[in-house]
PDB file of N, CA and C in Angstrom:
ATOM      1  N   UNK A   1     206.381  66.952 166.774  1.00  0.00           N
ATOM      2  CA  UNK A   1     206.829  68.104 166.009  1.00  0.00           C
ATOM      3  C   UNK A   1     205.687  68.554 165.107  1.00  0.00           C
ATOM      4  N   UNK A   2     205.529  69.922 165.147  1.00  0.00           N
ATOM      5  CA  UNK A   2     204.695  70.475 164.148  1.00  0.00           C
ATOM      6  C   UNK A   2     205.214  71.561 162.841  1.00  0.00           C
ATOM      7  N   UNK A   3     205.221  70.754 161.692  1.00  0.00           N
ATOM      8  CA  UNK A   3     205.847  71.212 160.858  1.00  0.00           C
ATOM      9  C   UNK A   3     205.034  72.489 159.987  1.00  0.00           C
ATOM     10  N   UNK A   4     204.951  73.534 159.687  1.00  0.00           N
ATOM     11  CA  UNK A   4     204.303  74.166 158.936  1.00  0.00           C
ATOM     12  C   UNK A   4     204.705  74.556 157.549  1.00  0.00           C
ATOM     13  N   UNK A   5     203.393  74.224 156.775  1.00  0.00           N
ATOM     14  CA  UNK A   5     203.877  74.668 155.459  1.00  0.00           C
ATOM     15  C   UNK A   5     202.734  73.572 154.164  1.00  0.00           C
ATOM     16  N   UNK A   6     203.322  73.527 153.241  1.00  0.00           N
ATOM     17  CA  UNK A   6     202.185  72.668 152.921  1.00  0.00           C
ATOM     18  C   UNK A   6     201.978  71.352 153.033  1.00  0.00           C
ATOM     19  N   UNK A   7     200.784  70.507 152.561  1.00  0.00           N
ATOM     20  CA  UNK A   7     200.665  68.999 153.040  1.00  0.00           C
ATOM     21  C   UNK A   7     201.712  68.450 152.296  1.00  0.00           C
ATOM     22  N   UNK A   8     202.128  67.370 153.417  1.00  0.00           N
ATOM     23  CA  UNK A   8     203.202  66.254 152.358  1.00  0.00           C
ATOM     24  C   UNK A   8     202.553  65.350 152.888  1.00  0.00           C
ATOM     25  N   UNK A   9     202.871  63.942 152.036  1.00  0.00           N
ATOM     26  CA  UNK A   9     202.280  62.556 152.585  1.00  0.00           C
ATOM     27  C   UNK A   9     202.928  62.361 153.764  1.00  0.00           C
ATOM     28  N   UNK A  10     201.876  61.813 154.969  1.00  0.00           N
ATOM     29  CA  UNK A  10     202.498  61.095 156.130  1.00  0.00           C
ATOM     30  C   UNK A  10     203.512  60.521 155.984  1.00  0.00           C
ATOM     31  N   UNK A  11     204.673  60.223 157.060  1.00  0.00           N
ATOM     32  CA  UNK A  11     205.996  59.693 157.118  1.00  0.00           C
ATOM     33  C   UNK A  11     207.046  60.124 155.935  1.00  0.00           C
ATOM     34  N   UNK A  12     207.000  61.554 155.320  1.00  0.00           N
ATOM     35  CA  UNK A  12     207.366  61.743 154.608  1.00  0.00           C
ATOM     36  C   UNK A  12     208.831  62.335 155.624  1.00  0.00           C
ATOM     37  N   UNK A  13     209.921  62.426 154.616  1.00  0.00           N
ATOM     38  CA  UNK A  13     210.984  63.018 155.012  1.00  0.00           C
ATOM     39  C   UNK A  13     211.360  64.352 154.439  1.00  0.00           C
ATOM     40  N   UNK A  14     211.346  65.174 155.414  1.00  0.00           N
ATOM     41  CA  UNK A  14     211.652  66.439 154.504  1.00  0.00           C
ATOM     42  C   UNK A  14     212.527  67.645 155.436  1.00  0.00           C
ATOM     43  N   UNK A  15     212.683  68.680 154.449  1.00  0.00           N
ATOM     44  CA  UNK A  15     214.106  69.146 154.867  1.00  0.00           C
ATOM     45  C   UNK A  15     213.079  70.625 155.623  1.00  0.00           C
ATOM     46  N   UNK A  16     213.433  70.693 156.933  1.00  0.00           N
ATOM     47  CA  UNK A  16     212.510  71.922 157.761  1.00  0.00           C
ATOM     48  C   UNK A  16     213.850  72.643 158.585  1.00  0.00           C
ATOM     49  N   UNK A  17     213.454  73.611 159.171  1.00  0.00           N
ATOM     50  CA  UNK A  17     213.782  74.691 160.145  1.00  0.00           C
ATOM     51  C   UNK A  17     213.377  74.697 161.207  1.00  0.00           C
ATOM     52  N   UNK A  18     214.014  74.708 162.131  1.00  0.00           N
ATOM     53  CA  UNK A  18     213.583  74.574 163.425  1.00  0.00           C
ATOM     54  C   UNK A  18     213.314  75.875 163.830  1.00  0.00           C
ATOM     55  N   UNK A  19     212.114  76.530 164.554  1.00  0.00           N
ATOM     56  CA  UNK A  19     211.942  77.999 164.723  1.00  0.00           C
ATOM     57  C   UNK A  19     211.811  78.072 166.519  1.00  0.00           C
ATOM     58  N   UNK A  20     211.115  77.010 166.896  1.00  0.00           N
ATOM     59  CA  UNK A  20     211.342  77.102 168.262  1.00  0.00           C
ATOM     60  C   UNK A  20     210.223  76.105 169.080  1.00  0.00           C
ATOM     61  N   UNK A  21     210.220  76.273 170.000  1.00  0.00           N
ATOM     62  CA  UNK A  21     209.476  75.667 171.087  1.00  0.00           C
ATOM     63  C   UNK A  21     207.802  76.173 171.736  1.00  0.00           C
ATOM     64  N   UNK A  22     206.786  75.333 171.280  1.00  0.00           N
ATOM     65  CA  UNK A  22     205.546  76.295 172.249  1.00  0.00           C
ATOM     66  C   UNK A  22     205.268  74.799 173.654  1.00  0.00           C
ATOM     67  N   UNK A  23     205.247  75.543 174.697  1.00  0.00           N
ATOM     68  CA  UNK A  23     205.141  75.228 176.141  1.00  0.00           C
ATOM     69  C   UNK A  23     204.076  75.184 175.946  1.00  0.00           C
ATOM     70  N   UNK A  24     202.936  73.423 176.105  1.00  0.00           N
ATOM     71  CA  UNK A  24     201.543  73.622 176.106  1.00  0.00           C
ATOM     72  C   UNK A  24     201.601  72.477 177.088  1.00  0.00           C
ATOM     73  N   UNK A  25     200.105  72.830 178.001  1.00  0.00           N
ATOM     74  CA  UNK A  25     199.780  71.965 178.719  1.00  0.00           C
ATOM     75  C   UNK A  25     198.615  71.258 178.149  1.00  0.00           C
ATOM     76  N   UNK A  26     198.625  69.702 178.233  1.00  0.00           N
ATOM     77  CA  UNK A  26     197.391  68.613 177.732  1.00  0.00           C
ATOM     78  C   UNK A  26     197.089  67.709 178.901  1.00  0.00           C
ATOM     79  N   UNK A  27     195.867  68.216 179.399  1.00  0.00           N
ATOM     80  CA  UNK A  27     195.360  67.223 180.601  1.00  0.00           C
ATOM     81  C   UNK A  27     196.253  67.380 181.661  1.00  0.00           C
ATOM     82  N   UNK A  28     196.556  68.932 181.995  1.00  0.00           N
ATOM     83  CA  UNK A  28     197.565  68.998 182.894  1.00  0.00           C
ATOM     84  C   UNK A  28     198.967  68.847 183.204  1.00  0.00           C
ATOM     85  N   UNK A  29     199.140  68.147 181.820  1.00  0.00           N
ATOM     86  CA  UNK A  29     200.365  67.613 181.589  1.00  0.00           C
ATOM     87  C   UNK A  29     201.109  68.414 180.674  1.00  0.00           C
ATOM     88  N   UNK A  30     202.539  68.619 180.746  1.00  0.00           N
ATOM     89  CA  UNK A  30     203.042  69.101 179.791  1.00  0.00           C
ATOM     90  C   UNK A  30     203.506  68.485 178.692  1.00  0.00           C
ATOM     91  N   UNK A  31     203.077  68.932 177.738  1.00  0.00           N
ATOM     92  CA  UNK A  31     203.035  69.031 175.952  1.00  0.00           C
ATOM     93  C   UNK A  31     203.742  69.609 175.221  1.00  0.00           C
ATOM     94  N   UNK A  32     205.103  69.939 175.319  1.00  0.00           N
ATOM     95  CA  UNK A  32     205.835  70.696 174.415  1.00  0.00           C
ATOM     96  C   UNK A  32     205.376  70.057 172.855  1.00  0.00           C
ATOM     97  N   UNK A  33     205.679  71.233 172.148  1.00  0.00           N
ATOM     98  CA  UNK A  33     205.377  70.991 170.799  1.00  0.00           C
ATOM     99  C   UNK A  33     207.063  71.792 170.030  1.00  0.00           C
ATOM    100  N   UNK A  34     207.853  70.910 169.165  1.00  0.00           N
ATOM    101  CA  UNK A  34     208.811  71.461 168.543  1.00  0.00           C
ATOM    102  C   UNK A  34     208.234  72.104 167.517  1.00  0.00           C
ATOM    103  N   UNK A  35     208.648  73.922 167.053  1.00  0.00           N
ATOM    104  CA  UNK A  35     207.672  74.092 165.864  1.00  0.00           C
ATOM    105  C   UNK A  35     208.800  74.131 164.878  1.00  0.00           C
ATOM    106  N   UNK A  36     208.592  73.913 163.677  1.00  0.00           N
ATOM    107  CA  UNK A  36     209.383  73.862 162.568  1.00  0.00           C
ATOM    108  C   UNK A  36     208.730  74.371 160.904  1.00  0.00           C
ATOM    109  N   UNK A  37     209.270  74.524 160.448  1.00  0.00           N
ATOM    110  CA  UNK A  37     209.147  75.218 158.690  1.00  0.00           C
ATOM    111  C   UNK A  37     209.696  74.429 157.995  1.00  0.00           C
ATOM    112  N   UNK A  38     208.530  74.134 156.607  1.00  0.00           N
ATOM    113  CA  UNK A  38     209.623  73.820 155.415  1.00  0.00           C
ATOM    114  C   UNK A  38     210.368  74.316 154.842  1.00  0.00           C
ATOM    115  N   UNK A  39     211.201  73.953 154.415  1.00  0.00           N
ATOM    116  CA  UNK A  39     212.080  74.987 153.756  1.00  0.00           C
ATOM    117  C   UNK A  39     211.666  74.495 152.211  1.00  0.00           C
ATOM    118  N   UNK A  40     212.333  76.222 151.696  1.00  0.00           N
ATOM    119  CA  UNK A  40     211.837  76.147 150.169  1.00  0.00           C
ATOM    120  C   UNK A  40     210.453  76.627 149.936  1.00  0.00           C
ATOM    121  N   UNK A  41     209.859  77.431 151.471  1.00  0.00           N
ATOM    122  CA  UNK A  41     208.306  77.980 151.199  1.00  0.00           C
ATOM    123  C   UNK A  41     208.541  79.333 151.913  1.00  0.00           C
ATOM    124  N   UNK A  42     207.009  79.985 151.464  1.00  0.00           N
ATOM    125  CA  UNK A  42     207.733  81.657 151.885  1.00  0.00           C
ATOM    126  C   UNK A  42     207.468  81.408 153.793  1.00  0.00           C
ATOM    127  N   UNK A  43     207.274  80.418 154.329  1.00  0.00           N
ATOM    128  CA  UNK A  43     207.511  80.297 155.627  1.00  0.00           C
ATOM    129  C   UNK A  43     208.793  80.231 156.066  1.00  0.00           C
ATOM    130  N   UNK A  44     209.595  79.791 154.986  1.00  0.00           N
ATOM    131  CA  UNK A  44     211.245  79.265 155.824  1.00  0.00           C
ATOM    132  C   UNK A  44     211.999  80.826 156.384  1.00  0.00           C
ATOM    133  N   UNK A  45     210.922  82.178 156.035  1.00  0.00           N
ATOM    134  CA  UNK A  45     211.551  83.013 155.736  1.00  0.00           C
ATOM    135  C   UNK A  45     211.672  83.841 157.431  1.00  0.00           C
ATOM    136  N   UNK A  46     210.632  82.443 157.975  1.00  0.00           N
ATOM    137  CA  UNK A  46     210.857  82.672 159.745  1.00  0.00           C
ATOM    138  C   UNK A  46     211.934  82.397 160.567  1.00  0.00           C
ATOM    139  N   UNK A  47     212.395  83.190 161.426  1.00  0.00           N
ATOM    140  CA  UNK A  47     213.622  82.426 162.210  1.00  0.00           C
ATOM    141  C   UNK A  47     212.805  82.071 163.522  1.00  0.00           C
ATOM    142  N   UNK A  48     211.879  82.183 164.234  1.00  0.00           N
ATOM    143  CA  UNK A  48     211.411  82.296 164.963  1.00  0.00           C
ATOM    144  C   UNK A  48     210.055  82.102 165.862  1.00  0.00           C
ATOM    145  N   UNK A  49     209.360  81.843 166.946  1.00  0.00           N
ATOM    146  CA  UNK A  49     207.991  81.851 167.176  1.00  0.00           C
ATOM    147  C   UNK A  49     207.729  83.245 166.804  1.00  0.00           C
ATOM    148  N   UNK A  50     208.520  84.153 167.347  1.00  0.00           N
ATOM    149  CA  UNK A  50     208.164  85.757 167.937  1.00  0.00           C
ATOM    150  C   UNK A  50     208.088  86.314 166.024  1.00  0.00           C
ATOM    151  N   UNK A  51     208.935  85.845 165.783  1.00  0.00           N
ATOM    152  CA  UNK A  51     208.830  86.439 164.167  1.00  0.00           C
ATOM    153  C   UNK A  51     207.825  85.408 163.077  1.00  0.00           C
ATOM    154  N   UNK A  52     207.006  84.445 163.423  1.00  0.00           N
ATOM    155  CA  UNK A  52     205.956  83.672 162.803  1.00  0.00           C
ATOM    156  C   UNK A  52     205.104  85.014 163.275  1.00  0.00           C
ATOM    157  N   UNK A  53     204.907  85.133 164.191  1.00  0.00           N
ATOM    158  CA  UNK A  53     203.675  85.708 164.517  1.00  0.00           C
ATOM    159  C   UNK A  53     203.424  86.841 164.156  1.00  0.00           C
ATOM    160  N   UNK A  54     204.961  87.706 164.125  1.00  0.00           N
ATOM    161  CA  UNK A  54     204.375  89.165 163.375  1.00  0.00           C
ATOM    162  C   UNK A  54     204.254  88.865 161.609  1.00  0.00           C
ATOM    163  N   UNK A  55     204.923  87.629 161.495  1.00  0.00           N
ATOM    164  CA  UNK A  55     204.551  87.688 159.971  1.00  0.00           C
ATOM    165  C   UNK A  55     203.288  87.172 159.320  1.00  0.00           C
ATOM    166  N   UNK A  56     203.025  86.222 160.376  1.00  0.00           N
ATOM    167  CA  UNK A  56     201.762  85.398 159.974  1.00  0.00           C
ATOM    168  C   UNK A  56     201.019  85.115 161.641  1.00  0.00           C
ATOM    169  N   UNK A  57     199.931  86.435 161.826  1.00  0.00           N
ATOM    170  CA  UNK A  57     199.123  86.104 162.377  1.00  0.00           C
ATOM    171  C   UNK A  57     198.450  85.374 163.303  1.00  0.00           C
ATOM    172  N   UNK A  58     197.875  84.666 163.959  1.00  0.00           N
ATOM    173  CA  UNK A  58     197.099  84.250 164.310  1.00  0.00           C
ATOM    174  C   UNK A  58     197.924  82.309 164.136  1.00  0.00           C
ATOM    175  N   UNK A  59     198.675  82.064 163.743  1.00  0.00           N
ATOM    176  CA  UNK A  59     199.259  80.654 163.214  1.00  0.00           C
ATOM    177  C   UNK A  59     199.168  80.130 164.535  1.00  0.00           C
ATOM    178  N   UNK A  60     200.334  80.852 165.700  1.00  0.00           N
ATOM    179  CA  UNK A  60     200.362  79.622 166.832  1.00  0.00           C
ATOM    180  C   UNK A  60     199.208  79.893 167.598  1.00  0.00           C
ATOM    181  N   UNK A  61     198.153  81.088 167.712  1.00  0.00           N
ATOM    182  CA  UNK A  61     196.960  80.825 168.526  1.00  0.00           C
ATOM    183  C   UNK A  61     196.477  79.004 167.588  1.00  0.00           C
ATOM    184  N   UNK A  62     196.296  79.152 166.335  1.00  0.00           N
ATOM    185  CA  UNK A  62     195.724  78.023 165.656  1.00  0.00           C
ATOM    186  C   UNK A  62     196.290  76.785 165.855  1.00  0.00           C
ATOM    187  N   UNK A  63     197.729  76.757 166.516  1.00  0.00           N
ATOM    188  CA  UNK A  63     198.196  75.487 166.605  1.00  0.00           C
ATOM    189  C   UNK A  63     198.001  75.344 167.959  1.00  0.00           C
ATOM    190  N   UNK A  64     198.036  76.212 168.834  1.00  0.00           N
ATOM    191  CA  UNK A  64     197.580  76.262 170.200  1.00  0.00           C
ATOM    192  C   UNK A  64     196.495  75.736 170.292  1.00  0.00           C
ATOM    193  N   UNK A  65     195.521  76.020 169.825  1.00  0.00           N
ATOM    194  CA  UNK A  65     193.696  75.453 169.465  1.00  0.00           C
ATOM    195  C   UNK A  65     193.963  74.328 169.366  1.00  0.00           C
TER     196      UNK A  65
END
């Protein structure tokens, strides 16, 4: 899972949003990645991949990278 938003300490527990799914292939293999938001940041204010991106740019090319 890839959570976005700001750093928390590793193994931390925290309360996110699930926005959706990116389909990636690694070494041929498939790689789904769950994407998710913290909540309580002006990210939670995404419902969505399709709506991350018109709000913020360039994010899943960067998590894609």
């Amino acid at each position: 899972m890839v959570v976005l938003g700001p750093a928390v300490p590793r193994g931390s527990v925290v309360p996110v949003k699930l926005i959706g799914v990116l389909k990636l292939l690694d070494g041929g293999e498939q790689d789904d990645k769950l994407i998710a938001v913290l909540k309580d940041t002006p990210l939670s204010e995404v419902d969505s991949i399709a709506d991350l991106d018109s709000k913020f740019p360039g994010v899943t090319n960067i998590i894609t990278t």
